[in-house]
Each structure stands twice: as C-alpha cells, then as structure tokens.
N, C-alpha and C. Protein backbone atom coordinates (compact mmCIF):
# COMPACT_ATOMS: atom_id res chain seq x y z
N UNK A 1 -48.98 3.27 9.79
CA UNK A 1 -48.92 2.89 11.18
C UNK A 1 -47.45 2.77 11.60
N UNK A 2 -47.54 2.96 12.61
CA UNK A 2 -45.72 2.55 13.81
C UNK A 2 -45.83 1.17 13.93
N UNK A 3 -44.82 0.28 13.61
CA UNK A 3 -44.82 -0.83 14.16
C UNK A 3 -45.07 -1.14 15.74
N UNK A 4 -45.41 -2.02 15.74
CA UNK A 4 -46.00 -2.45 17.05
C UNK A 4 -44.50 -2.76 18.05
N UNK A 5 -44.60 -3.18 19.20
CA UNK A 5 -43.52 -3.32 19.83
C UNK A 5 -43.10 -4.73 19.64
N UNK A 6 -41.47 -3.84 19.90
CA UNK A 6 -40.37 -4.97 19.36
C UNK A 6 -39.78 -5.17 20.53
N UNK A 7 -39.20 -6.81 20.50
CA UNK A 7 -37.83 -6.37 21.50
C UNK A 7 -36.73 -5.60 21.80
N UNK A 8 -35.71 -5.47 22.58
CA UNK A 8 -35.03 -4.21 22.92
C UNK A 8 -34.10 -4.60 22.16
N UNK A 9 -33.45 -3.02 21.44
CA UNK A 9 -32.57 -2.89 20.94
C UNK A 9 -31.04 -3.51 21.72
N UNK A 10 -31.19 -3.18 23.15
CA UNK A 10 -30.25 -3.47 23.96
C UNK A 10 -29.65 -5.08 23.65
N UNK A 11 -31.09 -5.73 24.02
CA UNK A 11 -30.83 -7.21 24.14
C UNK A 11 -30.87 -8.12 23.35
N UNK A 12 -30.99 -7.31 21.51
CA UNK A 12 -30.74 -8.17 20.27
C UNK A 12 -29.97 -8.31 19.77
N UNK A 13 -29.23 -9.33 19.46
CA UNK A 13 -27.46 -9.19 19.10
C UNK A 13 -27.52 -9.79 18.00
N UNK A 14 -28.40 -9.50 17.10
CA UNK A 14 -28.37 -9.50 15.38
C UNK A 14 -28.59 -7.79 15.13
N UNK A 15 -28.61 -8.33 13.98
CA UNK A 15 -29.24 -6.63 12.86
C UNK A 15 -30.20 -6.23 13.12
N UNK A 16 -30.39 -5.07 13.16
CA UNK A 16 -31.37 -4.30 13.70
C UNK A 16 -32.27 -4.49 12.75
N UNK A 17 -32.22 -4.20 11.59
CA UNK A 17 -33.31 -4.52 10.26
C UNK A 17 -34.19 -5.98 10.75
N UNK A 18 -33.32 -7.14 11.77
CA UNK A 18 -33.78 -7.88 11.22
C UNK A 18 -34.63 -8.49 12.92
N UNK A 19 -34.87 -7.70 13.59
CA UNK A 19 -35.25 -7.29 14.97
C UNK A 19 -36.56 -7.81 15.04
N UNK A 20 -37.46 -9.03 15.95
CA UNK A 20 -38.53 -9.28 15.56
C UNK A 20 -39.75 -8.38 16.58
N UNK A 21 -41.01 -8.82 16.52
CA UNK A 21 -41.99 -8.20 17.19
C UNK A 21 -41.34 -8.92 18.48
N UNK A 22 -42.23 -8.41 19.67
CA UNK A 22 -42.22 -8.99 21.15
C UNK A 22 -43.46 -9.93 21.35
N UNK A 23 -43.64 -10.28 22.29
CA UNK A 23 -44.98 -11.15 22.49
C UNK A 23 -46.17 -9.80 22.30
N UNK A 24 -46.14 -8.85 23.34
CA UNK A 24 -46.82 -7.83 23.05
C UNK A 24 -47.54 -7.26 21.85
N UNK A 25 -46.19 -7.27 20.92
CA UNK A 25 -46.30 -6.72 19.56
C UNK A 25 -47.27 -7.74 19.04
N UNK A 26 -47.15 -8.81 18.99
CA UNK A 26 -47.70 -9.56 18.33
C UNK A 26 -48.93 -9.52 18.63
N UNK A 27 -49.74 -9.26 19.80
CA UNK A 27 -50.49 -9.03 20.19
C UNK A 27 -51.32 -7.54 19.59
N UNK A 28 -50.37 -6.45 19.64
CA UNK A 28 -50.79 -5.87 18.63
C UNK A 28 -51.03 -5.43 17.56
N UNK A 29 -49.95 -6.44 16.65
CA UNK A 29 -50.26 -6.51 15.53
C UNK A 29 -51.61 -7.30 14.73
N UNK A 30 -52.26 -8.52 15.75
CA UNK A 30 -53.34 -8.56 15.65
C UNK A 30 -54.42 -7.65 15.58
N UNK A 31 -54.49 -6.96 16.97
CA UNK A 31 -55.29 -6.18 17.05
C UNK A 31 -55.49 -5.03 16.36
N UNK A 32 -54.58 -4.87 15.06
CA UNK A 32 -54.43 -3.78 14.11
C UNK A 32 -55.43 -4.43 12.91
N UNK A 33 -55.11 -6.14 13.15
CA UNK A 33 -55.75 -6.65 11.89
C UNK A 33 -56.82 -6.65 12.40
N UNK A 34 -57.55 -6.53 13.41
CA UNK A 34 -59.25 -6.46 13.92
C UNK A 34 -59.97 -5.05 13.53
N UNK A 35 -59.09 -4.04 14.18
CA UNK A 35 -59.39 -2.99 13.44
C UNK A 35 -59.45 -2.42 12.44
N UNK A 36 -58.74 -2.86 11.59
CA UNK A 36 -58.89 -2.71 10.02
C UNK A 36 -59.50 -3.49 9.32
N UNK A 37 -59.45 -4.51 9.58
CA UNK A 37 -60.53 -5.77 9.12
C UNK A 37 -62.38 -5.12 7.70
N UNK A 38 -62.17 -4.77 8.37
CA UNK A 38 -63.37 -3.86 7.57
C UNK A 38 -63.09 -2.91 6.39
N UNK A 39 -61.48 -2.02 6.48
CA UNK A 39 -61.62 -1.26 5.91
C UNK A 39 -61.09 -1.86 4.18
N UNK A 40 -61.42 -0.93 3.22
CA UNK A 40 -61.30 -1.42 1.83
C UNK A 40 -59.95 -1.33 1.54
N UNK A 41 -59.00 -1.86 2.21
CA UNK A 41 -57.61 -1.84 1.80
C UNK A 41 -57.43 -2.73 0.51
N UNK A 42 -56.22 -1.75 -0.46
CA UNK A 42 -55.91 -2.73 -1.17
C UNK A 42 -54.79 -2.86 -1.60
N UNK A 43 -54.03 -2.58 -0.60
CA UNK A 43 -51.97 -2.90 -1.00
C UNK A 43 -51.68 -2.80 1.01
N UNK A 44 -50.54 -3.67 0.89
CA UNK A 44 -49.93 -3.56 2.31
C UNK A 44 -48.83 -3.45 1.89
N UNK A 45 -47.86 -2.02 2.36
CA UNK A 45 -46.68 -2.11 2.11
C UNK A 45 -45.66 -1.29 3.47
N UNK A 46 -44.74 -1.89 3.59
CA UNK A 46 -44.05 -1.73 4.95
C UNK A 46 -42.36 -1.67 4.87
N UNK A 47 -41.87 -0.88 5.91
CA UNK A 47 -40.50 -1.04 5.42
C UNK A 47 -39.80 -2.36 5.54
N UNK A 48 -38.79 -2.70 4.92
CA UNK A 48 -38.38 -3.58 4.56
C UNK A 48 -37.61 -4.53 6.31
N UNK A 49 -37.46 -3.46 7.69
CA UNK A 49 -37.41 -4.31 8.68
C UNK A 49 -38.49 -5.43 9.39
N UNK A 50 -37.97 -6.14 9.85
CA UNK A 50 -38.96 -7.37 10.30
C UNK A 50 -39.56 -7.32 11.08
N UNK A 51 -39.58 -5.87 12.13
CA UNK A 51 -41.00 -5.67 13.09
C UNK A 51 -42.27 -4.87 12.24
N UNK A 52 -42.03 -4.06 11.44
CA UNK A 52 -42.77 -4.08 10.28
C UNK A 52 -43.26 -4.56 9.80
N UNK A 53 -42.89 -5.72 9.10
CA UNK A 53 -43.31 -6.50 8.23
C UNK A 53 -44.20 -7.68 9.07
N UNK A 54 -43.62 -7.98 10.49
CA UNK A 54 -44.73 -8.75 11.08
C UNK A 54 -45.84 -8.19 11.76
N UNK A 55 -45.68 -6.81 11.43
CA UNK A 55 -46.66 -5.60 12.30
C UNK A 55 -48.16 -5.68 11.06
N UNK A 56 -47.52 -5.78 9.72
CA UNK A 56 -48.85 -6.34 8.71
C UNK A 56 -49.13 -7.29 8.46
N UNK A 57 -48.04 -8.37 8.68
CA UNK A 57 -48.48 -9.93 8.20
C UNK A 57 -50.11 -9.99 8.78
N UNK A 58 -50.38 -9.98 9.84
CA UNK A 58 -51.90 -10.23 10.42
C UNK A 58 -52.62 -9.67 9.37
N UNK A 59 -52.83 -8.63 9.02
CA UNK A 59 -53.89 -7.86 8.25
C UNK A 59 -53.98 -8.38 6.87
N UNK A 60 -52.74 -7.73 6.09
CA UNK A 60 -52.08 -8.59 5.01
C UNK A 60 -52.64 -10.28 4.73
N UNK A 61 -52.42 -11.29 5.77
CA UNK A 61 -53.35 -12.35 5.45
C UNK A 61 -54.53 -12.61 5.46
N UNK A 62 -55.46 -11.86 6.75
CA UNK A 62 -56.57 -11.40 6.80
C UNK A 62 -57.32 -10.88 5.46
N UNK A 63 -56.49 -10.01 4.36
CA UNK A 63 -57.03 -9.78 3.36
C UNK A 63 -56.74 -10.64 2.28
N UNK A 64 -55.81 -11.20 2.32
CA UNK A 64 -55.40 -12.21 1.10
C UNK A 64 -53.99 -11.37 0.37
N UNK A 65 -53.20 -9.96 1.22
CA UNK A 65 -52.67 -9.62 -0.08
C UNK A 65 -51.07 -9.88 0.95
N UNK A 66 -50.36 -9.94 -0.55
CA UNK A 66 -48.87 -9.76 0.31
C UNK A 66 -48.49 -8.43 0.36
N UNK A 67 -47.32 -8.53 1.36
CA UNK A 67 -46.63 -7.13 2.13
C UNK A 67 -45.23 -6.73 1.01
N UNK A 68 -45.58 -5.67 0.62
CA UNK A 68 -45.08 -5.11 -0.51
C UNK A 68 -43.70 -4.40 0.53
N UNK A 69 -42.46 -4.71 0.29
CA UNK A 69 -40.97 -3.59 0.59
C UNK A 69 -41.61 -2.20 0.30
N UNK A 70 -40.73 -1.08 1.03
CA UNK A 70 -40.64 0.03 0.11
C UNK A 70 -39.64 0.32 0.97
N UNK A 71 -38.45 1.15 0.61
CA UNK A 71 -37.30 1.35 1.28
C UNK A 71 -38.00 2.90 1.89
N UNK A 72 -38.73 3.84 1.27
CA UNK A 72 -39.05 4.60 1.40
C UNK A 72 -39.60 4.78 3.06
N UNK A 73 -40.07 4.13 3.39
CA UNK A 73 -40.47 3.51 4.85
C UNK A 73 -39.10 3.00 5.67
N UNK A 74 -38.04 2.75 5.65
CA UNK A 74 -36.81 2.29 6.15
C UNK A 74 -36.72 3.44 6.98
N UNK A 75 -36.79 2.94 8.46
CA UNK A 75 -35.82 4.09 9.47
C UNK A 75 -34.88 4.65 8.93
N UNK A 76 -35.15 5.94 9.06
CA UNK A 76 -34.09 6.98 8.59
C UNK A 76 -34.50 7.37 7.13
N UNK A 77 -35.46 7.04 6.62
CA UNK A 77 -35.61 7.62 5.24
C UNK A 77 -35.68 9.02 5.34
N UNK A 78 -35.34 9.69 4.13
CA UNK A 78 -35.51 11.12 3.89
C UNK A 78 -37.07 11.33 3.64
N UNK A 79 -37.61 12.52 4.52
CA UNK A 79 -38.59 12.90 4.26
C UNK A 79 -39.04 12.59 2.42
N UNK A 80 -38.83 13.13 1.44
CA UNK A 80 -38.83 13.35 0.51
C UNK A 80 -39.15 11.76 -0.26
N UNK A 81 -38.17 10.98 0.32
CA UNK A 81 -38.87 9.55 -0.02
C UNK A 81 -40.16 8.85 0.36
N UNK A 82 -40.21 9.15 1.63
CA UNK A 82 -41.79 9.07 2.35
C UNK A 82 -43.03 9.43 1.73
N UNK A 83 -42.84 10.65 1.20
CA UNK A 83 -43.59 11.39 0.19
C UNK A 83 -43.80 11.29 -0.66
N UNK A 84 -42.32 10.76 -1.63
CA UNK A 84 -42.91 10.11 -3.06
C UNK A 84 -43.69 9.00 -3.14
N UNK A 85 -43.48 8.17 -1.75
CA UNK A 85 -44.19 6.64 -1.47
C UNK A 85 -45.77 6.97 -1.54
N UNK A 86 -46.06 7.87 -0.76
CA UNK A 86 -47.38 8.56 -0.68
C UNK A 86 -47.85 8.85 -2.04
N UNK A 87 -47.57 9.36 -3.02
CA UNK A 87 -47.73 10.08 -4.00
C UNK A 87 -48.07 8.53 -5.24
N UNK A 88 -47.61 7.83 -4.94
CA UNK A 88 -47.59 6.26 -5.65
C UNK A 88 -48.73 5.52 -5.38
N UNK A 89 -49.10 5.47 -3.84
CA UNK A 89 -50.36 4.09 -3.10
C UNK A 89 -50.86 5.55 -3.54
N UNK A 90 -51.02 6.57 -3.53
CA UNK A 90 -52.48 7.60 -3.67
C UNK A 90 -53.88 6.84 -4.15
N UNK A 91 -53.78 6.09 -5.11
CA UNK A 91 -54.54 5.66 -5.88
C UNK A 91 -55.17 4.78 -5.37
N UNK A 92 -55.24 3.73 -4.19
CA UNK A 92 -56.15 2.87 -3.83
C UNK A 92 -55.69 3.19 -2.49
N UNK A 93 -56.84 2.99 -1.71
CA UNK A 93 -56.27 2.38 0.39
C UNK A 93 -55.68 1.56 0.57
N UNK A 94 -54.19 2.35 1.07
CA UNK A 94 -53.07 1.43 1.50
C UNK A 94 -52.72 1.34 3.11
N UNK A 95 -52.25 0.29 3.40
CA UNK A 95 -51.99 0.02 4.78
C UNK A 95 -50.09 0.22 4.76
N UNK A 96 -49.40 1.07 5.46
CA UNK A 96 -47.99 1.13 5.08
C UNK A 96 -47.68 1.15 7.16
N UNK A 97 -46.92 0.35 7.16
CA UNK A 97 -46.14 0.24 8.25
C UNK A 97 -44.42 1.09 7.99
N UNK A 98 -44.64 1.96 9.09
CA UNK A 98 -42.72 2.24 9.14
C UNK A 98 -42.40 2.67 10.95
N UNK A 99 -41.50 3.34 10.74
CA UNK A 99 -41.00 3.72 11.96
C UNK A 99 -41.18 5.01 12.62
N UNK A 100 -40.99 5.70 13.81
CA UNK A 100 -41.18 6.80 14.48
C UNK A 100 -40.65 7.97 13.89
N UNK A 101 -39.24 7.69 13.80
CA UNK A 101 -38.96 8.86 13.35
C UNK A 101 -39.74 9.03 11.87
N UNK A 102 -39.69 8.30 10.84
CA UNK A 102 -40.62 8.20 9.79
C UNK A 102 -42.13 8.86 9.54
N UNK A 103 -42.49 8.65 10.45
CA UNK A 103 -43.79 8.98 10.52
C UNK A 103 -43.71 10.41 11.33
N UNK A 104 -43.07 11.08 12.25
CA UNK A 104 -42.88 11.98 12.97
C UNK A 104 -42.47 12.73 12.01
N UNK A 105 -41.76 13.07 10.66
CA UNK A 105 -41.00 13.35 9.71
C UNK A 105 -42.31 13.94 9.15
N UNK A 106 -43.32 12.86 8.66
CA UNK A 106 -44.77 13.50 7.50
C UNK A 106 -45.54 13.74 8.58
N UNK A 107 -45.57 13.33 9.80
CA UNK A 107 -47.02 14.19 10.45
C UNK A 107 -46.75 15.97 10.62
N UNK A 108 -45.10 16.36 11.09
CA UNK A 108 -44.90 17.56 11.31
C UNK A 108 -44.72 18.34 9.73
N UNK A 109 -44.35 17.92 8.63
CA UNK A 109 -44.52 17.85 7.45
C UNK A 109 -45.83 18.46 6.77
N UNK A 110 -46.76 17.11 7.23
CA UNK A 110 -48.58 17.93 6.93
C UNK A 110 -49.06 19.56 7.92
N UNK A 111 -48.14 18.89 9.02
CA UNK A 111 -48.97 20.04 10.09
C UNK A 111 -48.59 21.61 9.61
N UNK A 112 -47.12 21.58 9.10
CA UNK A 112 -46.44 22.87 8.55
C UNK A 112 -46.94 22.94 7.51
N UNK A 113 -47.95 22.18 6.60
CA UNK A 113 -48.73 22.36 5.54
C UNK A 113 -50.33 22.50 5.87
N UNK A 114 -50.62 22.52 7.23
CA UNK A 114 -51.81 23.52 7.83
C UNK A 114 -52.87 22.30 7.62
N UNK A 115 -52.67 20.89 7.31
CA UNK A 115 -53.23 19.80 7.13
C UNK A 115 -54.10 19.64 8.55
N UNK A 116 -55.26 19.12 8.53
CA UNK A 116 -55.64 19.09 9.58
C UNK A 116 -55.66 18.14 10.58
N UNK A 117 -55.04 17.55 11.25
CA UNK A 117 -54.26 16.19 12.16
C UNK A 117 -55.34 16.12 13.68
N UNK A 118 -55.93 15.21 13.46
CA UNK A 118 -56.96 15.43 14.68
C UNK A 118 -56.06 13.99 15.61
N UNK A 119 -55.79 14.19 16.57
CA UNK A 119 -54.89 13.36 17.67
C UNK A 119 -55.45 13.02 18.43
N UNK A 120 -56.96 12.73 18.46
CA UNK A 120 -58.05 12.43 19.61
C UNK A 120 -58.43 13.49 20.32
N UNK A 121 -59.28 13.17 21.55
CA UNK A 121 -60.19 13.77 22.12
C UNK A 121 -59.35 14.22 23.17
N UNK A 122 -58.29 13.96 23.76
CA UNK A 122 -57.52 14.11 24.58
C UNK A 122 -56.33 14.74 24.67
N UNK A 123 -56.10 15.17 23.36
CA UNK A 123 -54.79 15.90 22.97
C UNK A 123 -54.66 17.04 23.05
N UNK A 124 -53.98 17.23 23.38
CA UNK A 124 -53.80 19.26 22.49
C UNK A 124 -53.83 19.19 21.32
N UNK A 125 -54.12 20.42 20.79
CA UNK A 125 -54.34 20.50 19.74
C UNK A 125 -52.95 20.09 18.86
N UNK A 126 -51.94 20.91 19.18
CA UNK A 126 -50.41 20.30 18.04
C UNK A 126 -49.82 19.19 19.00
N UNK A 127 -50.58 18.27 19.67
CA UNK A 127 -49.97 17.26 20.13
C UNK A 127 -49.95 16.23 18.79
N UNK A 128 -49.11 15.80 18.38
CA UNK A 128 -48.92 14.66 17.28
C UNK A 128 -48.22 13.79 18.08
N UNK A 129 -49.01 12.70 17.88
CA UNK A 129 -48.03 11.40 19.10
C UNK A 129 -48.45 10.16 17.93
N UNK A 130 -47.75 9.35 18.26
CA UNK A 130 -47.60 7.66 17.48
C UNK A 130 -46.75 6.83 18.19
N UNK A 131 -47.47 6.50 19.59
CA UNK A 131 -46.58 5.22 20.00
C UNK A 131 -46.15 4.09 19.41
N UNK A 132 -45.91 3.36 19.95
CA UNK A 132 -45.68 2.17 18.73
C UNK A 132 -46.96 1.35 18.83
N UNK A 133 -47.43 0.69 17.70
CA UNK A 133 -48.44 0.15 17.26
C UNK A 133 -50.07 1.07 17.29
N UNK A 134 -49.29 2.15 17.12
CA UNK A 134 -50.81 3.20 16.94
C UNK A 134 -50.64 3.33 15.32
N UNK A 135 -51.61 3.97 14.60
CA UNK A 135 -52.03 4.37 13.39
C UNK A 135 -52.51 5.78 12.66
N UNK A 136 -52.44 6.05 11.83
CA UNK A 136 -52.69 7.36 11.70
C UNK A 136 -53.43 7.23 10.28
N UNK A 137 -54.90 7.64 10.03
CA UNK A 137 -55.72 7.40 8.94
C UNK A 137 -54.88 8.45 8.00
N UNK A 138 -54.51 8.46 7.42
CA UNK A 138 -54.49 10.28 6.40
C UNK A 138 -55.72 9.75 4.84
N UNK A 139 -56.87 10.82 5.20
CA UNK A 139 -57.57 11.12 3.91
C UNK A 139 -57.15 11.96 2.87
N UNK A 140 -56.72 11.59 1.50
CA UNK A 140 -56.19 12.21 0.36
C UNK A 140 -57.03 12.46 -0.65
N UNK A 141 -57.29 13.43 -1.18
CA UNK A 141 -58.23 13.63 -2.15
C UNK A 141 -57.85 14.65 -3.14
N UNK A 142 -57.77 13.90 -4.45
CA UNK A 142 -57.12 14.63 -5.76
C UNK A 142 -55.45 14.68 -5.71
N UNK A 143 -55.24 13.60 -4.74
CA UNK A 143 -53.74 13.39 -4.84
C UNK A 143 -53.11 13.78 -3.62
N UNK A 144 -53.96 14.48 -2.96
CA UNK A 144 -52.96 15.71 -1.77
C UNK A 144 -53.75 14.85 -0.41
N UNK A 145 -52.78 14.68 0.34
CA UNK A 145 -53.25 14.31 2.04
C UNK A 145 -54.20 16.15 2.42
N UNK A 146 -55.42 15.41 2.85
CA UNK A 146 -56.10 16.45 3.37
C UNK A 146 -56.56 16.65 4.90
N UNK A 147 -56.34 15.48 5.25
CA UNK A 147 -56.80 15.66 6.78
C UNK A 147 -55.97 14.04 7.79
N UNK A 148 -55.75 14.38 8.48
CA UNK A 148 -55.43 12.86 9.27
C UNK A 148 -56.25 12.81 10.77
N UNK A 149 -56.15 11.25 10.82
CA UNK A 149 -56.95 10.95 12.54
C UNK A 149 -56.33 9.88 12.98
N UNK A 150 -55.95 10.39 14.07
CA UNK A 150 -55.61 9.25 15.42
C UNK A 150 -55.76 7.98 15.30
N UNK A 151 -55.37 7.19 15.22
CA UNK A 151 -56.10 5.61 16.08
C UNK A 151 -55.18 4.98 17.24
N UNK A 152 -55.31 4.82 18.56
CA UNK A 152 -54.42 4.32 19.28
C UNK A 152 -54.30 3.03 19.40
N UNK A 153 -52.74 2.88 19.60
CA UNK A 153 -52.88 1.65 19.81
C UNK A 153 -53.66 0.63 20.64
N UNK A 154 -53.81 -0.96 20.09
CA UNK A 154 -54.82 -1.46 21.75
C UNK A 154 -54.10 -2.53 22.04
C-alpha cells in the first residue's frame, strides 16, 4: 500500500523520514485496518518513515503483530531492492507500506513483465494509479507475482 496522507512537505520543519500522518491519514489508515481486517495477514512491514509506519500501526494492532523496518521500502529505493523485499515476505501474506515513487517503480516493473494489473472498473486498461492510502493486492504463486488488483483508497 501508499501511505495514507501526510502533512505537507512545505509546512514540516523536521525530517522528512520523520513526517507524521494528517488527521485525514489517520482516518485512512484506519480504514485500511477495516478493510483488511479479515484478510490472513501474517507480517506487517513498512518503510522505515513515520507516515508509513502509522499508515500500519491500525492493522498491525488489529492483528496483534508488530511493524517490521525494511529499508527496501524507503523513498527512493532501487527497484531491485523492492524486489528482493518481495522475494523474502513471498512465503506468507504480507501487508508492506511504502511510497509512490516505490510502488510506481514495481507496478510498471510487473506491467513490462506482461503481469496482469487490474486498476478497477474505471480505468484504462495501462492506467496504474496509487493515490495515497490506496492498495494494491499482488497474487504470487510459486514465488513469482502473477496478477495484481486495485483497492482504492476510502
């Protein structure tokens, strides 16, 4: 998932790493934990900034587990790290929070790998979008991402 919304870069005069949700965000970072609430997650791991990390706290306690670092998820990661991160949670349903460009990086990534990315009912077809606090399922099977789906944010 994209972290949910943060306050403005403009008007935070700390570290960007350390940048919190908005009222909004928080709002949808709940509503991420409603929607997932059901599913069989069993690791939460997010990049190591703090709209991230409060973008899973909801869910994350909701299930009982803590929010695992991975730098691999850090704005600005190299594709290639993103991927090895993937290649690691393969093994159980993971919930991973990062950033736009991050995620914009492996969705165009799968798509040039002919993966099949369904973006809702409303999209074009190579429309790939992830506002902030939307989600993106990817189903993996035998190790390899095989298909992804939409979830928008609410």
């Amino acid at each position: 998932m994209r972290h949910a919304k943060a306050g403005s870069r403009g008007s935070w005069d700390g570290a960007d790493e350390e940048r919190p949700l908005s009222k909004a965000g928080r709002r949808q970072a709940d509503a991420l934990a409603e929607l997932l609430h059901d599913e069989p997650i069993g690791r939460v791991v997010s990049s190591p900034y703090v709209r991230c990390r409060e973008t899973l706290a909801p869910l994350a306690a909701q299930l009982g587990l803590l929010v695992q670092d991975a730098d691999g998820l850090t704005e600005g990661a190299p594709l290639n790290e993103a991927l090895r991160l993937l290649d690691k949670v393969s093994d159980k349903p993971t919930a991973l929070c990062t950033h736009g460009d991050v995620i914009g990086d492996l969705l165009h990534h799968f798509d040039s790998q002919q993966i099949r990315l369904d973006a809702g009912d409303d999209a074009a077809p190579s429309e790939l979008r992830f506002p902030k606090g939307s989600t993106w399922v990817l189903d993996i099977e035998d190790g390899q991402v095989v298909r992804g789906t939409f979830l928008p944010a609410t």
